[in-house]
N, C-alpha and C. Protein backbone atom coordinates (compact mmCIF):
# COMPACT_ATOMS: atom_id res chain seq x y z
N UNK A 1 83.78 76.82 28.24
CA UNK A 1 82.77 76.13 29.04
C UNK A 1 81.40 76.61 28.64
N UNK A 2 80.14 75.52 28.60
CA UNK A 2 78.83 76.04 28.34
C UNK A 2 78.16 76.20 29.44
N UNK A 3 77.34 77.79 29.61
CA UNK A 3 76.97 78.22 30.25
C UNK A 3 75.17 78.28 30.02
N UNK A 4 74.16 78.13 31.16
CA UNK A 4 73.32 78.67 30.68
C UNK A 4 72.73 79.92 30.73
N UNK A 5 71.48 80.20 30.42
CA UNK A 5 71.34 81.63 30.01
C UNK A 5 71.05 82.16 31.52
N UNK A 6 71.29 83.33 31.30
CA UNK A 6 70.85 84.47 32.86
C UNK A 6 69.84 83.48 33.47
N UNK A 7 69.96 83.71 34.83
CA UNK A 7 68.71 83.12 35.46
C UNK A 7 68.36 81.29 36.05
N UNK A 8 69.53 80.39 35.01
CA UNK A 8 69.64 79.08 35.13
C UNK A 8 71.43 78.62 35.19
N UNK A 9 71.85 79.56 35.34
CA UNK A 9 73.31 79.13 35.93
C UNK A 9 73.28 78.45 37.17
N UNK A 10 72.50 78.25 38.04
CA UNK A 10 72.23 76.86 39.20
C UNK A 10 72.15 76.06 38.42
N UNK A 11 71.91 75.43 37.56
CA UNK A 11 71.80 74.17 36.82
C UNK A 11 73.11 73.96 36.07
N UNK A 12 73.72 74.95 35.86
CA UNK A 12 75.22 74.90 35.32
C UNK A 12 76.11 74.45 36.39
N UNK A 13 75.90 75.05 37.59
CA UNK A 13 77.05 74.88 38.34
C UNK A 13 76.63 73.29 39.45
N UNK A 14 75.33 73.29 39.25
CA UNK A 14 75.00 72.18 40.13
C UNK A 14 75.65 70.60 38.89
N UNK A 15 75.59 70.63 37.31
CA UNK A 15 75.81 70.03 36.67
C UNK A 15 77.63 69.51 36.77
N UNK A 16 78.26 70.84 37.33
CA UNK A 16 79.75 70.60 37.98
C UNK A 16 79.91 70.13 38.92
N UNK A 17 79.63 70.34 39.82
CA UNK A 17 79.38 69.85 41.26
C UNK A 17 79.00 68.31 40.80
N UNK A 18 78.00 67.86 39.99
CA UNK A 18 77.71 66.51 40.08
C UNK A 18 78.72 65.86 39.43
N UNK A 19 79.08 66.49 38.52
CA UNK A 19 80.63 65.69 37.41
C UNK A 19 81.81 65.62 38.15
N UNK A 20 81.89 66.27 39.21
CA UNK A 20 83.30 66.49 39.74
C UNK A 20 83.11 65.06 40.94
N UNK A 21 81.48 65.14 41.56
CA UNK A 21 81.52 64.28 42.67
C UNK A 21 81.99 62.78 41.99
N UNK A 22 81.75 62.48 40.79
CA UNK A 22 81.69 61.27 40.22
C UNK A 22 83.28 60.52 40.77
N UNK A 23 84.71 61.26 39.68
CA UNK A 23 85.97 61.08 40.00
C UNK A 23 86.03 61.11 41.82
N UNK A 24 85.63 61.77 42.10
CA UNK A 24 86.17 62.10 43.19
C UNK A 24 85.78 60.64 44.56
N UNK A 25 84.52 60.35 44.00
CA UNK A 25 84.10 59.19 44.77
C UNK A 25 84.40 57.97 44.49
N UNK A 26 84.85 57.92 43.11
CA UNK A 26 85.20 56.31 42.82
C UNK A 26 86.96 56.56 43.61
N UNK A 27 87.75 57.56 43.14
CA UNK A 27 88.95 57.69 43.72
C UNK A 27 88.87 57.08 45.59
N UNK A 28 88.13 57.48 45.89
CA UNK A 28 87.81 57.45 47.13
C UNK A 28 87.57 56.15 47.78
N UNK A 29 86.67 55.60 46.95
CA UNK A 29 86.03 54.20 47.06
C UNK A 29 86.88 53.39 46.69
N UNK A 30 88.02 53.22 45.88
CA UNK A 30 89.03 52.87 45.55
C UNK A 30 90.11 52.32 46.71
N UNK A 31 90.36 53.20 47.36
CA UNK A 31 91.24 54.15 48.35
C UNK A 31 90.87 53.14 49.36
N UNK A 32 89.35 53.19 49.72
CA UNK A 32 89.26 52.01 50.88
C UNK A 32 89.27 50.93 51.22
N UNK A 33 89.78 50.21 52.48
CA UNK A 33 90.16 48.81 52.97
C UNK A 33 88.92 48.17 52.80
N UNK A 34 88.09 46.90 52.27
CA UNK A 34 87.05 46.28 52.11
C UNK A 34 85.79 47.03 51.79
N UNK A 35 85.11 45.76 51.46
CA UNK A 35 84.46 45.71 50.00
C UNK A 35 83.13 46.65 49.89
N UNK A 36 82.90 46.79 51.73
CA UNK A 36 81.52 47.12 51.75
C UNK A 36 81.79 49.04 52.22
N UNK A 37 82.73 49.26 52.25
CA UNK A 37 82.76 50.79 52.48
C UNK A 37 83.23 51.52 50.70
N UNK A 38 83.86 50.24 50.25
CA UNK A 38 84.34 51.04 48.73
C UNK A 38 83.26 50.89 47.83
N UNK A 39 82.46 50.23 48.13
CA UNK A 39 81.12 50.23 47.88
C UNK A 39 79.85 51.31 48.01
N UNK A 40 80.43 51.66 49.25
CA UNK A 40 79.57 52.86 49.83
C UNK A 40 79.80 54.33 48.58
N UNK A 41 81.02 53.91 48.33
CA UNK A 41 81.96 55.38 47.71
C UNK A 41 81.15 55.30 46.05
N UNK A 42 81.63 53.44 45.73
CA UNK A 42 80.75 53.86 44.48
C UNK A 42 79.45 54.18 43.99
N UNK A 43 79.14 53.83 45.14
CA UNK A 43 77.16 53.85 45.00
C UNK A 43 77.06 55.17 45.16
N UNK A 44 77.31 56.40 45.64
CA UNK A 44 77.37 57.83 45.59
C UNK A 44 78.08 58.01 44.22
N UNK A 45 78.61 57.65 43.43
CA UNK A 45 79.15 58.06 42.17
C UNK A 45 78.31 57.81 40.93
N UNK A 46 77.52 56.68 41.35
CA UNK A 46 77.01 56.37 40.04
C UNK A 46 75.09 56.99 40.73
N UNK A 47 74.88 57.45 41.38
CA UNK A 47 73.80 58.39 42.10
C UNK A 47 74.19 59.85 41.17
N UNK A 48 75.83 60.37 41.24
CA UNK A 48 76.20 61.08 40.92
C UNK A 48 75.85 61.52 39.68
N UNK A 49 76.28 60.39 38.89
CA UNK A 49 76.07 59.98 37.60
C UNK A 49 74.67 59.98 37.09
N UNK A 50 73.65 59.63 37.71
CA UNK A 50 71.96 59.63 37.17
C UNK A 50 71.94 61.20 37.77
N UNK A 51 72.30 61.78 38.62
CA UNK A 51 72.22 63.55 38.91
C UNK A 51 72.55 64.07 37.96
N UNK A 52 74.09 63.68 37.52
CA UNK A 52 74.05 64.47 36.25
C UNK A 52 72.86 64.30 34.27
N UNK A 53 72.70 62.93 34.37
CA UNK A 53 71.69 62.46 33.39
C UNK A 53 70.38 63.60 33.59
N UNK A 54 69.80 63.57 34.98
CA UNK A 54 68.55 64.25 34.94
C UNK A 54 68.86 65.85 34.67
N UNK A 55 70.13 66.42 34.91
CA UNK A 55 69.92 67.83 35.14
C UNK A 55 70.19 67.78 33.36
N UNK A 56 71.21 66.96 32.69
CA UNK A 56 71.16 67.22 30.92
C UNK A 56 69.47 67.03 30.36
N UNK A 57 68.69 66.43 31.47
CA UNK A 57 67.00 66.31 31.00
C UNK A 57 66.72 67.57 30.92
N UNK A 58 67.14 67.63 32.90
CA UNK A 58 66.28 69.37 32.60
C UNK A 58 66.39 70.35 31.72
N UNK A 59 67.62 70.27 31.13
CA UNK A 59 68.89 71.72 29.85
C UNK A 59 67.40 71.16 28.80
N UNK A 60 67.06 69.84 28.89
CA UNK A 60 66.42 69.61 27.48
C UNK A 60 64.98 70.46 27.65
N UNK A 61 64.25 69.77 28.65
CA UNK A 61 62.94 70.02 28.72
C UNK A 61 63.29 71.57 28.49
N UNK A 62 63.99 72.52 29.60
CA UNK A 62 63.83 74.11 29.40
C UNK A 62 63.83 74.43 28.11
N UNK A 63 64.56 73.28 27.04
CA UNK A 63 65.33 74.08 26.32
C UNK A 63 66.27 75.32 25.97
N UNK A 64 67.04 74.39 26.59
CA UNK A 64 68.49 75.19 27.15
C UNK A 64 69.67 75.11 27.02
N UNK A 65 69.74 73.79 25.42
CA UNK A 65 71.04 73.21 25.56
C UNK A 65 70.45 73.14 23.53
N UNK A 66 71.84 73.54 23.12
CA UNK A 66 71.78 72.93 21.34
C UNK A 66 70.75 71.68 22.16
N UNK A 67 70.62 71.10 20.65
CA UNK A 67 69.77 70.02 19.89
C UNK A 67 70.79 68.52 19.96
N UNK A 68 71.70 68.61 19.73
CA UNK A 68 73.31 67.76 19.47
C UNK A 68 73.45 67.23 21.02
N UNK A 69 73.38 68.38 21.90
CA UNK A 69 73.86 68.43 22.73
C UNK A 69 73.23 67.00 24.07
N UNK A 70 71.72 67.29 24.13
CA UNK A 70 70.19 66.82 24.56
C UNK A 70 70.52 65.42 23.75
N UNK A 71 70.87 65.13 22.59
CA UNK A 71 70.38 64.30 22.40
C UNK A 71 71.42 63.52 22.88
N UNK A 72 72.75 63.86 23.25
CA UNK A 72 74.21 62.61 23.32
C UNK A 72 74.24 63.02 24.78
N UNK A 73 73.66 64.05 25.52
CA UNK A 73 74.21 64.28 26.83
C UNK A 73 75.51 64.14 27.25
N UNK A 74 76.86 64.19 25.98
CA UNK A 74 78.15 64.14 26.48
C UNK A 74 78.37 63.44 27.38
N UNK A 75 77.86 61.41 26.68
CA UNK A 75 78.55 60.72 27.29
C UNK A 75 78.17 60.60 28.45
N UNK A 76 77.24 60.98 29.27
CA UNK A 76 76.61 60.74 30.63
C UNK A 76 76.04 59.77 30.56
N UNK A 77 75.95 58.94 31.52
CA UNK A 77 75.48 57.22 31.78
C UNK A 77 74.26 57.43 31.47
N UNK A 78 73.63 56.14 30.74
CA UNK A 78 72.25 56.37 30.47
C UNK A 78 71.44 55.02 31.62
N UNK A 79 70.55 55.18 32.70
CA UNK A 79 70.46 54.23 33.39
C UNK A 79 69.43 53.34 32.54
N UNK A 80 68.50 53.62 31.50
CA UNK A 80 67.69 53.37 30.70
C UNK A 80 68.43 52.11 30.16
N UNK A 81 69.91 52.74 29.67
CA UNK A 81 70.42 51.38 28.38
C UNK A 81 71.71 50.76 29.50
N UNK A 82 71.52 51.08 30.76
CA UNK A 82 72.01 49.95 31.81
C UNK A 82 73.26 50.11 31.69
N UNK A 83 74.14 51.98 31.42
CA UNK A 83 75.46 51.85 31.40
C UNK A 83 76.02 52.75 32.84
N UNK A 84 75.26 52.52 33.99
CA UNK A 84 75.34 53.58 34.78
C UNK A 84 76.83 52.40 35.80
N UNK A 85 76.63 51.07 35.55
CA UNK A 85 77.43 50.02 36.32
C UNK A 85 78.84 50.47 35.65
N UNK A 86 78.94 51.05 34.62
CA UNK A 86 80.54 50.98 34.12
C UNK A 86 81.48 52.00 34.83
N UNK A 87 80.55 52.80 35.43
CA UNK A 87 81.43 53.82 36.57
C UNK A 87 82.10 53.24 37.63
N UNK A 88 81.41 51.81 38.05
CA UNK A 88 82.29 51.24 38.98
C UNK A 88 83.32 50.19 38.23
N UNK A 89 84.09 50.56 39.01
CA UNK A 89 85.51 49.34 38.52
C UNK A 89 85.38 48.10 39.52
N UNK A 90 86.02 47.37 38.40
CA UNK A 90 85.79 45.41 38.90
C UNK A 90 86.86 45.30 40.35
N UNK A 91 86.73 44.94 41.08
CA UNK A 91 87.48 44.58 42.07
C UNK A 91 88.06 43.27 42.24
C-alpha cells in the first residue's frame, strides 16, 4: 500500500475512507426499494468519487505522489471528461 510521508498520512487514510465509501454506497443504493432513495445512495458515491479525485489533486499539488501516479490518478473518475456518471448503474 502507498503511504504518504510523516505528517500527511490524513490524506492517506481519508483517500480510503473515500474509496471504500464508493462500493459500499452503490451496494447500498442497489439494495433499495425505488428509484428515489437508490438514488440517494448513488449520489453519495459518485460525491465519493470527486472526494477521492480532489484528495489525488492534493498528493499532486503537495507533491506527494510519483509523477505516473498524479497524472492517471488510478483510474479515479475524472468529473472534467464527464466519467463520474459510470459509477452509477442503469436501472
Amino acid at each position: 500500500a502507498t503511504s504518504a510521508p510523516r505528517g500527511n498520512s490524513f490524506l492517506t487514510e481519508e483517500l480510503k475512507r473515500a474509496a471504500l465509501s464508493i462500493p459500499w454506497n452503490i451496494a447500498e443504493g442497489a439494495g433499495r426499494f425505488g428509484a428515489p432513495e437508490g438514488a440517494r445512495f448513488y449520489g453519495i458515491a459518485r460525491g465519493s468519487a470527486m472526494e477521492c479525485k480532489a484528495i489525488v489533486d492534493a498528493f499532486a499539488v503537495l507533491q506527494l505522489a510519483e509523477e505516473d501516479t498524479r497524472a492517471t490518478g488510478h483510474g479515479v473518475p475524472d468529473p472534467h471528461r464527464g466519467d463520474a456518471h459510470a459509477l452509477v448503474p442503469e436501472r
